[in-house]
C-alpha atoms as a PDB file:
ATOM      1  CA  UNK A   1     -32.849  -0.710 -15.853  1.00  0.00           C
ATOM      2  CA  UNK A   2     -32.444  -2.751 -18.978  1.00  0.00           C
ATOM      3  CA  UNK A   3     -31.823  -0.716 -22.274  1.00  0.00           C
ATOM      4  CA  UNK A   4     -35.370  -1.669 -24.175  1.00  0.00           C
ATOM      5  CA  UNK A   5     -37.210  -0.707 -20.574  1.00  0.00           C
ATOM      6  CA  UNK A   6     -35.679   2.578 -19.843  1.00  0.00           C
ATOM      7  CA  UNK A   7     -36.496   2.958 -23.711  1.00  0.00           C
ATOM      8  CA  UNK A   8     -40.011   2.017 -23.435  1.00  0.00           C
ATOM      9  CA  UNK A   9     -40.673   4.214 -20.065  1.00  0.00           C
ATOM     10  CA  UNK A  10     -38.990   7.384 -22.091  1.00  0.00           C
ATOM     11  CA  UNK A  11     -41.037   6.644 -24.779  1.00  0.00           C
ATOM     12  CA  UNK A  12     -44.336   6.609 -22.692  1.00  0.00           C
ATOM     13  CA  UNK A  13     -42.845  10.010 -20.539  1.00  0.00           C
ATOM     14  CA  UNK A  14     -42.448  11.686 -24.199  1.00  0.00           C
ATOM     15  CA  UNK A  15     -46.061  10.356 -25.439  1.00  0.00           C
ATOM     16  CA  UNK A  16     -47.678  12.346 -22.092  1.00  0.00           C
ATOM     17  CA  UNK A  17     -46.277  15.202 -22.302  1.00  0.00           C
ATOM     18  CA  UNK A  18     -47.437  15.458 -25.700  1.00  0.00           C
ATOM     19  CA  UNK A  19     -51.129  14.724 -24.846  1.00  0.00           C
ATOM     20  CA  UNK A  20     -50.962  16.689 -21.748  1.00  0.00           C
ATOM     21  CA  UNK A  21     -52.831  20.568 -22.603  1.00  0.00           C
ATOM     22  CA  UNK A  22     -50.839  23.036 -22.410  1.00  0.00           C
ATOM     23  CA  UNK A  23     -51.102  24.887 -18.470  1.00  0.00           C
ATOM     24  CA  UNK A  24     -49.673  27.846 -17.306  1.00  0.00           C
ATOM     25  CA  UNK A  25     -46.071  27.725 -15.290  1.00  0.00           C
ATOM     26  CA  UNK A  26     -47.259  27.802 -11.514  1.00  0.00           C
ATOM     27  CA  UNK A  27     -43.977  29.637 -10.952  1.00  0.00           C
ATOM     28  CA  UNK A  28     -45.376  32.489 -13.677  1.00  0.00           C
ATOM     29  CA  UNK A  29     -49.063  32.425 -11.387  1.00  0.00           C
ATOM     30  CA  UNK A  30     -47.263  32.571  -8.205  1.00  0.00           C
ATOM     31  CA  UNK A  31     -44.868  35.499  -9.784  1.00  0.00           C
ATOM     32  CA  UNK A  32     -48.069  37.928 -10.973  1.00  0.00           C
ATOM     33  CA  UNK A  33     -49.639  37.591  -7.621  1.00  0.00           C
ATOM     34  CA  UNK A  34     -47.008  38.343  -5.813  1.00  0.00           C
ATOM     35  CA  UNK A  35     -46.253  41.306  -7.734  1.00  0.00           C
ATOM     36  CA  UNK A  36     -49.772  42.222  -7.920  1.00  0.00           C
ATOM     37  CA  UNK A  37     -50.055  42.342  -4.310  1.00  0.00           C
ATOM     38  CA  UNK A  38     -47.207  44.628  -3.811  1.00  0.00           C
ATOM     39  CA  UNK A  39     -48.252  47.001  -6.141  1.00  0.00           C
ATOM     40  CA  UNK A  40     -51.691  47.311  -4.300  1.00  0.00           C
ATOM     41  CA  UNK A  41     -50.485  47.387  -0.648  1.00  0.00           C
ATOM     42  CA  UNK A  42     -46.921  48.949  -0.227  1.00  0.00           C
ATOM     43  CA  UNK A  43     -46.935  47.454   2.954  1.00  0.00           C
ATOM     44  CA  UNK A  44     -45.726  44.095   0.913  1.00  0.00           C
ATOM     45  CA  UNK A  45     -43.819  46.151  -1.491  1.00  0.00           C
ATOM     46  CA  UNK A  46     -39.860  46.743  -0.987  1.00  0.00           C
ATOM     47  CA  UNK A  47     -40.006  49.255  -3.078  1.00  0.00           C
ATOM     48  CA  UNK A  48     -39.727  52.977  -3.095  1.00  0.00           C
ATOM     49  CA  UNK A  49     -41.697  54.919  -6.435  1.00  0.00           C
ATOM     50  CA  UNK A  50     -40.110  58.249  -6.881  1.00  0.00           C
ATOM     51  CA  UNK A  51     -42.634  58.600  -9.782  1.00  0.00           C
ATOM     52  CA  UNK A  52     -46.339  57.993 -10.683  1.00  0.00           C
ATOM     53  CA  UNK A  53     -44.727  57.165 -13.931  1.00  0.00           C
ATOM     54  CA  UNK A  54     -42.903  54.488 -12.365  1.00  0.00           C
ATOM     55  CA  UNK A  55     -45.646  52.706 -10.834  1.00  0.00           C
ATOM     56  CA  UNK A  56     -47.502  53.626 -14.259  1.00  0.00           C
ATOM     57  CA  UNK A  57     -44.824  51.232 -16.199  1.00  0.00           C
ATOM     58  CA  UNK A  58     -44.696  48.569 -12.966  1.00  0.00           C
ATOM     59  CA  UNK A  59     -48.639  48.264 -13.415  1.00  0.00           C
ATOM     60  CA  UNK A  60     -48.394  47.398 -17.169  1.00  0.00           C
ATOM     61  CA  UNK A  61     -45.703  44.893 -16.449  1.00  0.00           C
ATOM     62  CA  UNK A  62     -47.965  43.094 -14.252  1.00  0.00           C
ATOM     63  CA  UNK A  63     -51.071  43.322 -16.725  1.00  0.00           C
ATOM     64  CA  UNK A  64     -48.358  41.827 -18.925  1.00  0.00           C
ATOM     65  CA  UNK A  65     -47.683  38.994 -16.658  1.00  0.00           C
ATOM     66  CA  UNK A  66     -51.692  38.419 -16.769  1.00  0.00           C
ATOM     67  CA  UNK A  67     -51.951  37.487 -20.401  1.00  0.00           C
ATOM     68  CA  UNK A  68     -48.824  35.829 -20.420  1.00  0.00           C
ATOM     69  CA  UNK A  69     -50.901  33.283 -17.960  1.00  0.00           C
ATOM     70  CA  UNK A  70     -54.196  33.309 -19.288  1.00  0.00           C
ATOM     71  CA  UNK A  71     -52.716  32.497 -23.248  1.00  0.00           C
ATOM     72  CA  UNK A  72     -51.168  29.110 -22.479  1.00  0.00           C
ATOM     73  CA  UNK A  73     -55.461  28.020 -21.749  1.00  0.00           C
ATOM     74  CA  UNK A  74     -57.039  30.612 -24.238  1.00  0.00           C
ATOM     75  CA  UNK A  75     -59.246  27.613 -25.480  1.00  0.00           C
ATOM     76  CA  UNK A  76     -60.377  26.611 -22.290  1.00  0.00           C
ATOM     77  CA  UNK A  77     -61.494  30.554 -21.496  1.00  0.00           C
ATOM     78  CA  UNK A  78     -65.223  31.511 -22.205  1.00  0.00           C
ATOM     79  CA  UNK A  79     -63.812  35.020 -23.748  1.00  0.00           C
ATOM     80  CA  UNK A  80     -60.547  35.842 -25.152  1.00  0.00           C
ATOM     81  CA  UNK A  81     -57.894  36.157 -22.289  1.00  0.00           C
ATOM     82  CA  UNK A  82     -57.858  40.477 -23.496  1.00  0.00           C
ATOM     83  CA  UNK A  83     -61.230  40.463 -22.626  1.00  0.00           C
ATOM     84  CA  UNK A  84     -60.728  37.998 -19.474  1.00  0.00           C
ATOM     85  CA  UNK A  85     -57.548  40.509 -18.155  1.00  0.00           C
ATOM     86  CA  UNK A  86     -59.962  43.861 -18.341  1.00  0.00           C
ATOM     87  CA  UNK A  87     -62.581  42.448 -16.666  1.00  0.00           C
ATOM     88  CA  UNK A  88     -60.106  41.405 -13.929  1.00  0.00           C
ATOM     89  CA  UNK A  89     -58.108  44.176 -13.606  1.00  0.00           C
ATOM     90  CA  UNK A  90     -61.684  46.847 -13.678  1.00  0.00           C
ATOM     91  CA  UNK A  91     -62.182  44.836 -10.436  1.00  0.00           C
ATOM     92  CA  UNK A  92     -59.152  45.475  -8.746  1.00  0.00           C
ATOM     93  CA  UNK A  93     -59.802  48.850  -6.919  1.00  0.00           C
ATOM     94  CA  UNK A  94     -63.721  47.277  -5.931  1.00  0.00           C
ATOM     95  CA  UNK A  95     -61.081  43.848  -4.483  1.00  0.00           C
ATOM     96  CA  UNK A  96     -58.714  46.619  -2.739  1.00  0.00           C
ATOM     97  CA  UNK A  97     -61.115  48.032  -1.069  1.00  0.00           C
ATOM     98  CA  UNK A  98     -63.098  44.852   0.339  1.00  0.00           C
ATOM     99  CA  UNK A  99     -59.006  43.801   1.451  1.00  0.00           C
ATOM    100  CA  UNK A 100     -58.773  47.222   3.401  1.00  0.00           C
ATOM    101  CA  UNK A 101     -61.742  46.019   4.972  1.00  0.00           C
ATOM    102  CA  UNK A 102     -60.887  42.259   6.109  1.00  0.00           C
ATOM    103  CA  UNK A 103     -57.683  43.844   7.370  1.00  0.00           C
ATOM    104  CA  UNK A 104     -59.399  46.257   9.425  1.00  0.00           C
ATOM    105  CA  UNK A 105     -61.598  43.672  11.013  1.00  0.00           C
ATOM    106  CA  UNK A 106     -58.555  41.892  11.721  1.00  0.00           C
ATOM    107  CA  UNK A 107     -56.899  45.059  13.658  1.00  0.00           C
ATOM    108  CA  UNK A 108     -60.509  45.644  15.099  1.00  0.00           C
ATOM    109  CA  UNK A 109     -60.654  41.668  16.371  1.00  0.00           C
ATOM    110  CA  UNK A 110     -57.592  40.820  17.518  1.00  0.00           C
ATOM    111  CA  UNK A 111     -55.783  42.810  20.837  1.00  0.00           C
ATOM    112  CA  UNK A 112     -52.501  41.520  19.418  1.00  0.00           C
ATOM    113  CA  UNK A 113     -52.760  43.229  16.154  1.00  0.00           C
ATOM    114  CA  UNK A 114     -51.239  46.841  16.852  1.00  0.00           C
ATOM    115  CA  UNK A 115     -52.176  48.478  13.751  1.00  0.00           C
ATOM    116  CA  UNK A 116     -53.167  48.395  10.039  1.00  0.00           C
ATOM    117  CA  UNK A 117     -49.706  48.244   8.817  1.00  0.00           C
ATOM    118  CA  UNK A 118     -48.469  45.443  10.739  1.00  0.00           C
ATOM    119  CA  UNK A 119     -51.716  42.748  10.147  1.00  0.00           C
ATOM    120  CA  UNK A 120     -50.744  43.309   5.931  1.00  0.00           C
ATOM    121  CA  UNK A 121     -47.679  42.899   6.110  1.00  0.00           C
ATOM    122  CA  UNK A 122     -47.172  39.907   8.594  1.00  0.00           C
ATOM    123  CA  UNK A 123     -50.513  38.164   8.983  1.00  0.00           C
ATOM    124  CA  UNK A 124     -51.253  35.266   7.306  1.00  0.00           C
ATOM    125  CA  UNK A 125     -55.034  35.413   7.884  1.00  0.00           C
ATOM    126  CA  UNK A 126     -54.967  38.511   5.683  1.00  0.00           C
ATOM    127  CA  UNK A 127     -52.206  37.379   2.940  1.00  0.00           C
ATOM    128  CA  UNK A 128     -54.886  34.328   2.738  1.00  0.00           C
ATOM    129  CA  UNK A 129     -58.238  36.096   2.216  1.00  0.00           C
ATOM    130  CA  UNK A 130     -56.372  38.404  -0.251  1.00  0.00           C
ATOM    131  CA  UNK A 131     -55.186  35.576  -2.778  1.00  0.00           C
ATOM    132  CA  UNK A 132     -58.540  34.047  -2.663  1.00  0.00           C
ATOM    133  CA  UNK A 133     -60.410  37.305  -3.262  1.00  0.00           C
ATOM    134  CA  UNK A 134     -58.405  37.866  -6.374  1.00  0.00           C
ATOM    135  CA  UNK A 135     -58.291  33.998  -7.338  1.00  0.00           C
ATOM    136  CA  UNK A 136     -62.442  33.646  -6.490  1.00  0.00           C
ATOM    137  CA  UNK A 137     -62.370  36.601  -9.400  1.00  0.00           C
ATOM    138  CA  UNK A 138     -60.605  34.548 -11.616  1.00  0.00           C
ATOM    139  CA  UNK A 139     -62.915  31.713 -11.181  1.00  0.00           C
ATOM    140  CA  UNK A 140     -65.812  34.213 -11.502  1.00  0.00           C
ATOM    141  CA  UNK A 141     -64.368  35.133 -14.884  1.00  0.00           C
ATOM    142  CA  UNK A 142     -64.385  31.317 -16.276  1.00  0.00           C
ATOM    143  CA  UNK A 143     -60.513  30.939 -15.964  1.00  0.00           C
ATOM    144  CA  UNK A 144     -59.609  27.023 -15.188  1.00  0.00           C
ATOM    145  CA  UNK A 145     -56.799  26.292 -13.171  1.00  0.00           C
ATOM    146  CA  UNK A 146     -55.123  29.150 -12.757  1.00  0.00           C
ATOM    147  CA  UNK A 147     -57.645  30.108  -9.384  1.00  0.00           C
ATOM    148  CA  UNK A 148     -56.723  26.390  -8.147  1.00  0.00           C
ATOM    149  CA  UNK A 149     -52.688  27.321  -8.293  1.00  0.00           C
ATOM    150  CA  UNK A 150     -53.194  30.413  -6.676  1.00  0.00           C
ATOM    151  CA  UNK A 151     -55.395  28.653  -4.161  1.00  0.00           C
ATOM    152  CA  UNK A 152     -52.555  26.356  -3.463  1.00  0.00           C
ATOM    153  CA  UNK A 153     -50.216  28.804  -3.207  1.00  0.00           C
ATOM    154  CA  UNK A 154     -51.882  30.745  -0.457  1.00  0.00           C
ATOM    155  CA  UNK A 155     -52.418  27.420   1.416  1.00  0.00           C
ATOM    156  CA  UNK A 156     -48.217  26.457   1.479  1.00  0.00           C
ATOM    157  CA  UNK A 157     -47.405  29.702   2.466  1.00  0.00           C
ATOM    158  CA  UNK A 158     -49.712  29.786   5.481  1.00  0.00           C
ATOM    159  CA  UNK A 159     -51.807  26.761   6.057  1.00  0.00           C
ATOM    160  CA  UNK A 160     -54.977  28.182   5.000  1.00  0.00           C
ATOM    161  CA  UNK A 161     -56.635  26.001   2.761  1.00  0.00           C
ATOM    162  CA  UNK A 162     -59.695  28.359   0.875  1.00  0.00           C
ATOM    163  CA  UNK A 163     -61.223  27.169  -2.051  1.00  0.00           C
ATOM    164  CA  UNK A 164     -61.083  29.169  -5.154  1.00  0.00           C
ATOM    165  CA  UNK A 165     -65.202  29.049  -5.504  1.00  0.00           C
ATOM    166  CA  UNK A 166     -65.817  29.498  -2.068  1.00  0.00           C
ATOM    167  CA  UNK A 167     -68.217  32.603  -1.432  1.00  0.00           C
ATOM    168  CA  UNK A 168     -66.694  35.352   1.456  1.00  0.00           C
ATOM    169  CA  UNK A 169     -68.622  38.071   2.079  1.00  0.00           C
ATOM    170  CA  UNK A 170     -67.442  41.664   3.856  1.00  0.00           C
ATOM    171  CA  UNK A 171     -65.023  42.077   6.531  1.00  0.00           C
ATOM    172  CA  UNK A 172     -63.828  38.457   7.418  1.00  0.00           C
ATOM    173  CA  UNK A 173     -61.388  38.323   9.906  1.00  0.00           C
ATOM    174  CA  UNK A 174     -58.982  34.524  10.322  1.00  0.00           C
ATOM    175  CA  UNK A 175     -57.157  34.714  13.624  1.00  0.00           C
ATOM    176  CA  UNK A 176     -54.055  32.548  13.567  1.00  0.00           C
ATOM    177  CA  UNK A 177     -55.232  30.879  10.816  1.00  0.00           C
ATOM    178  CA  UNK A 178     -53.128  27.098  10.676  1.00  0.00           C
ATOM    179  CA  UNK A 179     -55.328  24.740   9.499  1.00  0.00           C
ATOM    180  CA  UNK A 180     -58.330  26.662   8.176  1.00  0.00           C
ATOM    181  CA  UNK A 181     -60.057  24.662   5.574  1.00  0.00           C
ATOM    182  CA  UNK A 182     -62.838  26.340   3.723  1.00  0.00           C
ATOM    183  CA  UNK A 183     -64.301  23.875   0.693  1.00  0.00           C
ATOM    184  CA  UNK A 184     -65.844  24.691  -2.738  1.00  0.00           C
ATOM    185  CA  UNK A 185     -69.331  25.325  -1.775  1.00  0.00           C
ATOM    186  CA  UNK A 186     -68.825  27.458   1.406  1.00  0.00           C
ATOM    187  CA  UNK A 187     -71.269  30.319   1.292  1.00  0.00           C
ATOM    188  CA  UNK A 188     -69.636  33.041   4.589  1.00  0.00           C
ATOM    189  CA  UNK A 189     -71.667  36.015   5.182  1.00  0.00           C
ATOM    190  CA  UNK A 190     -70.413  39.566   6.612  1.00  0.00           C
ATOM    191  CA  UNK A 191     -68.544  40.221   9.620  1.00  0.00           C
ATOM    192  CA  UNK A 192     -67.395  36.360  10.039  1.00  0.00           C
ATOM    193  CA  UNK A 193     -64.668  35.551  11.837  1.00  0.00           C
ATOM    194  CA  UNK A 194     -63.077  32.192  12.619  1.00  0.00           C
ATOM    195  CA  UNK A 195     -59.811  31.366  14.550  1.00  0.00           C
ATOM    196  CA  UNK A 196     -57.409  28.626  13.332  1.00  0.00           C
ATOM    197  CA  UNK A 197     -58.683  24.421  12.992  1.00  0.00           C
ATOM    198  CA  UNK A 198     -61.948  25.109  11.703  1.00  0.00           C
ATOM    199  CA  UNK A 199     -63.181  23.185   8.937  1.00  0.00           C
ATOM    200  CA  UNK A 200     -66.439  23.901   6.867  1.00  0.00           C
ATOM    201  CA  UNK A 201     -66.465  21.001   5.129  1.00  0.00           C
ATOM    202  CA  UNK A 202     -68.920  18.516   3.489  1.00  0.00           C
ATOM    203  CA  UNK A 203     -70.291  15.055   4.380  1.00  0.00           C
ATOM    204  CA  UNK A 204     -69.781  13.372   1.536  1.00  0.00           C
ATOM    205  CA  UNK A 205     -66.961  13.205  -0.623  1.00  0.00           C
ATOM    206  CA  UNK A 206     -69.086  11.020  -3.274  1.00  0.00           C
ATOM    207  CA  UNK A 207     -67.914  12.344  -6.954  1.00  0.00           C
ATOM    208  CA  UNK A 208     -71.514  12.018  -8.042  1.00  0.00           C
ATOM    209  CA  UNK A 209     -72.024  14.915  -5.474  1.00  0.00           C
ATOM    210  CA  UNK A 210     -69.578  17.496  -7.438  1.00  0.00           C
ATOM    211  CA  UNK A 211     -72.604  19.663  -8.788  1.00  0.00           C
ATOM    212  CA  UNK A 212     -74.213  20.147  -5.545  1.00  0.00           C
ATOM    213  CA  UNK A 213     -73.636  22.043  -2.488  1.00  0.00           C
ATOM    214  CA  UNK A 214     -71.616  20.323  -0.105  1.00  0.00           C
ATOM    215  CA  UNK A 215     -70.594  23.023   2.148  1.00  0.00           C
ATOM    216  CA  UNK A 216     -72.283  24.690   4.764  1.00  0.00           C
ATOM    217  CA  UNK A 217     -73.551  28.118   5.098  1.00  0.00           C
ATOM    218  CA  UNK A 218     -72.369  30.790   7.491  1.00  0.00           C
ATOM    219  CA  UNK A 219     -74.392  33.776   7.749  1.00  0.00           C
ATOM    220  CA  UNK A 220     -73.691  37.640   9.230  1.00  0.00           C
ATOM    221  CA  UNK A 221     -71.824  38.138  12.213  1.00  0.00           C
ATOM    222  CA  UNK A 222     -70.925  34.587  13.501  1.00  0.00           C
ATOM    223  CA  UNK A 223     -67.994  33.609  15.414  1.00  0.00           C
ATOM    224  CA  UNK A 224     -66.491  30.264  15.278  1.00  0.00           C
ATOM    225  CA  UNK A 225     -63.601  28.640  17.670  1.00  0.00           C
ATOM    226  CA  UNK A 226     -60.873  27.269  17.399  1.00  0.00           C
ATOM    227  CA  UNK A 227     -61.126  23.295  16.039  1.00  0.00           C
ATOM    228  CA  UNK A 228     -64.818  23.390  15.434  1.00  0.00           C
ATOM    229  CA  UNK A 229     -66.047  20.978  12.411  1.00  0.00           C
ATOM    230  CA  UNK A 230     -69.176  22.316  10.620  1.00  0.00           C
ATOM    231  CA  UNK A 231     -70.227  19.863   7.636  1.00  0.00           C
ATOM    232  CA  UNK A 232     -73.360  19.588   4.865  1.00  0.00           C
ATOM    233  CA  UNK A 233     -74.840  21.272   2.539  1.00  0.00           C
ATOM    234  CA  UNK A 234     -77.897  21.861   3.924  1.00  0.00           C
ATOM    235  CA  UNK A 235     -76.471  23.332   7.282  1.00  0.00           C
ATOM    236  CA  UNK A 236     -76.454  26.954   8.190  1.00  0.00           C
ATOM    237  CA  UNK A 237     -75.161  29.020  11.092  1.00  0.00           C
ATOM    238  CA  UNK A 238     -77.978  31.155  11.832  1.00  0.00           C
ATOM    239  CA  UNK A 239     -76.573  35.123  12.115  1.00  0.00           C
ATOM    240  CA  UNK A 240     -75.259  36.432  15.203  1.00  0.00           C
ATOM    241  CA  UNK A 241     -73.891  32.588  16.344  1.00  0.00           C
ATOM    242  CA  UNK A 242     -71.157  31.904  18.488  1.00  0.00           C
ATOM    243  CA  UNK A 243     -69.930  28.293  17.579  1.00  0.00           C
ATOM    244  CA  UNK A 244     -67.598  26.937  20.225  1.00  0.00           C
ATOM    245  CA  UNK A 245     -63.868  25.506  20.295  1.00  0.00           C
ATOM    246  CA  UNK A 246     -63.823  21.914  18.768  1.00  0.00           C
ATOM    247  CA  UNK A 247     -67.688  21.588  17.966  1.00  0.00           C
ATOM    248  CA  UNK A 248     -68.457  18.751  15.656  1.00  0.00           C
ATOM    249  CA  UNK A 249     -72.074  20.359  13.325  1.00  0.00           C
ATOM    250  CA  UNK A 250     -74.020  18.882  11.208  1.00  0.00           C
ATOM    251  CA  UNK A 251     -76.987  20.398  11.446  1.00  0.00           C
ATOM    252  CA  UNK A 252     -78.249  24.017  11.131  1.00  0.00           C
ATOM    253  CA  UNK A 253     -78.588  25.715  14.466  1.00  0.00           C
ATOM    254  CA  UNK A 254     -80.765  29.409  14.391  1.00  0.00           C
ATOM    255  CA  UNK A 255     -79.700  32.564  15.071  1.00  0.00           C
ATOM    256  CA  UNK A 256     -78.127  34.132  17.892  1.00  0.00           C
ATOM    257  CA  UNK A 257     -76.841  30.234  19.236  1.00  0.00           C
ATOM    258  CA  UNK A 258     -74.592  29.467  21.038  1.00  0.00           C
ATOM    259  CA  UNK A 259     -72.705  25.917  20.448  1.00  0.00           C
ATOM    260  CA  UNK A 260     -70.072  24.268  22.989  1.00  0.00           C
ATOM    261  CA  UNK A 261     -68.915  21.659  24.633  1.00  0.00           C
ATOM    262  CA  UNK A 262     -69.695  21.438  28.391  1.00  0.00           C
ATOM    263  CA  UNK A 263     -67.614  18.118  29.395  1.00  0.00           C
ATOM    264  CA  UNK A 264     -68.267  15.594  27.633  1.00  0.00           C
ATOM    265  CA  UNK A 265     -71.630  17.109  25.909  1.00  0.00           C
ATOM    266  CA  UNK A 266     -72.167  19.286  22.916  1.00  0.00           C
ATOM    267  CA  UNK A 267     -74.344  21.698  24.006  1.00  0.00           C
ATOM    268  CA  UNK A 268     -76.527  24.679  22.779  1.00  0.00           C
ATOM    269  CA  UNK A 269     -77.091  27.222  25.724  1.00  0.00           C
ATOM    270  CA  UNK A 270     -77.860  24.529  28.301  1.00  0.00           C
ATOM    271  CA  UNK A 271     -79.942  22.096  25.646  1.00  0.00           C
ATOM    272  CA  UNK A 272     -78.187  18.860  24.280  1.00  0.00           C
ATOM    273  CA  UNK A 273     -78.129  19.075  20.385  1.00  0.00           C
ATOM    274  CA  UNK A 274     -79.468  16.205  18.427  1.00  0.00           C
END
C-alpha cells in the first residue's frame, strides 16, 4: 500500500474510533457472568469456601465487576448504573430460584439426565436459559448492549440462540439444545419444553416491523420436536400442545393439538392444516 493510502486509511481507522461510544469490553461481560454463575451454583464453581466471609468478599468482587460494566454506557442507562446494579442484584435470589426450577424440569424430562448436579454442571440447555434469565433482567432494567453480549455469549458456547427480550416463563426445559433459536418477541409460557432445531421465529424481517411483535406465542405446558418452525406474530400454541418433529406453523392451532407430519402431509390429529 502506497504511503499517502495507508496514511489516509489510518487516518479514517483513528477518526472511528473516536466517534464510536464508548461500550463495555465483551471480555469484562463474559468475565462477571461467569463468575456470577459460579458463585450461585457451586456446581460451576471450582472452588472450595472455608468461610462465609470468603464468599462475603467473592460476592462484592463480582458486584464490583457489575459497575465496572454498566459505567462505560452510564448515559445510555435510564438510572444511574448504582441504582441499575441494586435492582439487579435484589433479583438474584427470585432468578436462582426460577434456575433451580428449569433445571429440575430438565432432570424431571429427560431419562438421560441422572440427577440435579449433573444437568448444571454439563447441560447446555440449562447454562443457556440461565444467561438469558439474568441478561432478560438486564434488558428489563434499561441496560443497552450489555444483555445482547451476554446473549451472544450463551449462543457460542452452546448453540442456543435466545434473545435477550424474549419472555420465558417457569420451568422450561431445552433438550439437546443445538440450534435453538428463540427471537425478540417470543412470549413461552410455563412448563415448555422444546428439543434442539426449533425455531420461533417471525415472518418478516422488514425493519419497519421492529416495534411490533414478530414472534409467536407459546402458552403452558406445550411440547415442541425436534426441527419444528413456528413463525408470526399473531400465532399461538394453544396450552397443552404437542407440536411435532420438523413442523413448518404459521398459524395458531388451539389447545390440547397435536401437529405432525404423516408422510408427506402436515397434519393436526388426522385433519390437514390450512
Amino acid at each position: 500500500m502506497p504511503f499517502n493510502m495507508k496514511q489516509q486509511f489510518l487516518q479514517e481507522l483513528f477518526q472511528a474510533h473516536q466517534n464510536t461510544k464508548v461500550i463495555p469490553s465483551p471480555r469484562e461481560v463474559c468475565h462477571f457472568i461467569t463468575s456470577l454463575l459460579q458463585i450461585m451454583f457451586p456446581e460451576l464453581s471450582e472452588k472450595n469456601y472455608k468461610s462465609f466471609r470468603e464468599l462475603e468478599m467473592d460476592f462484592e468482587k463480582i458486584r464490583f465487576q457489575a459497575g465496572k460494566i454498566l459505567q462505560p454506557i452510564e448515559f445510555q442507562l435510564p438510572e444511574s448504573p448504582e441504582i441499575i446494579e441494586d435492582k439487579f442484584f435484589d433479583q438474584l435470589s427470585n432468578i436462582r430460584k426460577q434456575l433451580l426450577d428449569d433445571a429440575n424440569a430438565i432432570v424431571a424430562g429427560d431419562p438421560a439426565a441422572s440427577n440435579l448436579q449433573e444437568v448444571i454442571r454439563s447441560y447446555p440447555g440449562f447454562f443457556a436459559i440461565a444467561v438469558h434469565r439474568l441478561a432478560h433482567q438486564f434488558h428489563r432494567l434499561g441496560v443497552p448492549i450489555v444483555p445482547r453480549i451476554l446473549s451472544e455469549y450463551a449462543h457460542s458456547e452452546t448453540g442456543i440462540d435466545i434473545h435477550p427480550s424474549a419472555s420465558i416463563g417457569e420451568r422450561f426445559c431445552i433438550d439437546h439444545g443445538t440450534g435453538v433459536v428463540i427471537g425478540e418477541t417470543v412470549n413461552i409460557g410455563n412448563d415448555v419444553k422444546i428439543y434442539q432445531g426449533v425455531t420461533l421465529g417471525a415472518l418478516s424481517v422488514r425493519k419497519d416491523l421492529v416495534q411490533t411483535k414478530r414472534h409467536p406465542t407459546i402458552e403452558d405446558n406445550v411440547v415442541i420436536y425436534a426441527g419444528a418452525t413456528i413463525l408470526g406474530g399473531e400465532t399461538v400454541i394453544g396450552h397443552d400442545s404437542v407440536i411435532g418433529g420438523n413442523v413448518w406453523i404459521v398459524k395458531s392451532v388451539p389447545p390440547h393439538s397435536r401437529i405432525y407430519y404423516k408422510g408427506h402431509l402436515q397434519q393436526k390429529e388426522e385433519i390437514l392444516l390450512i
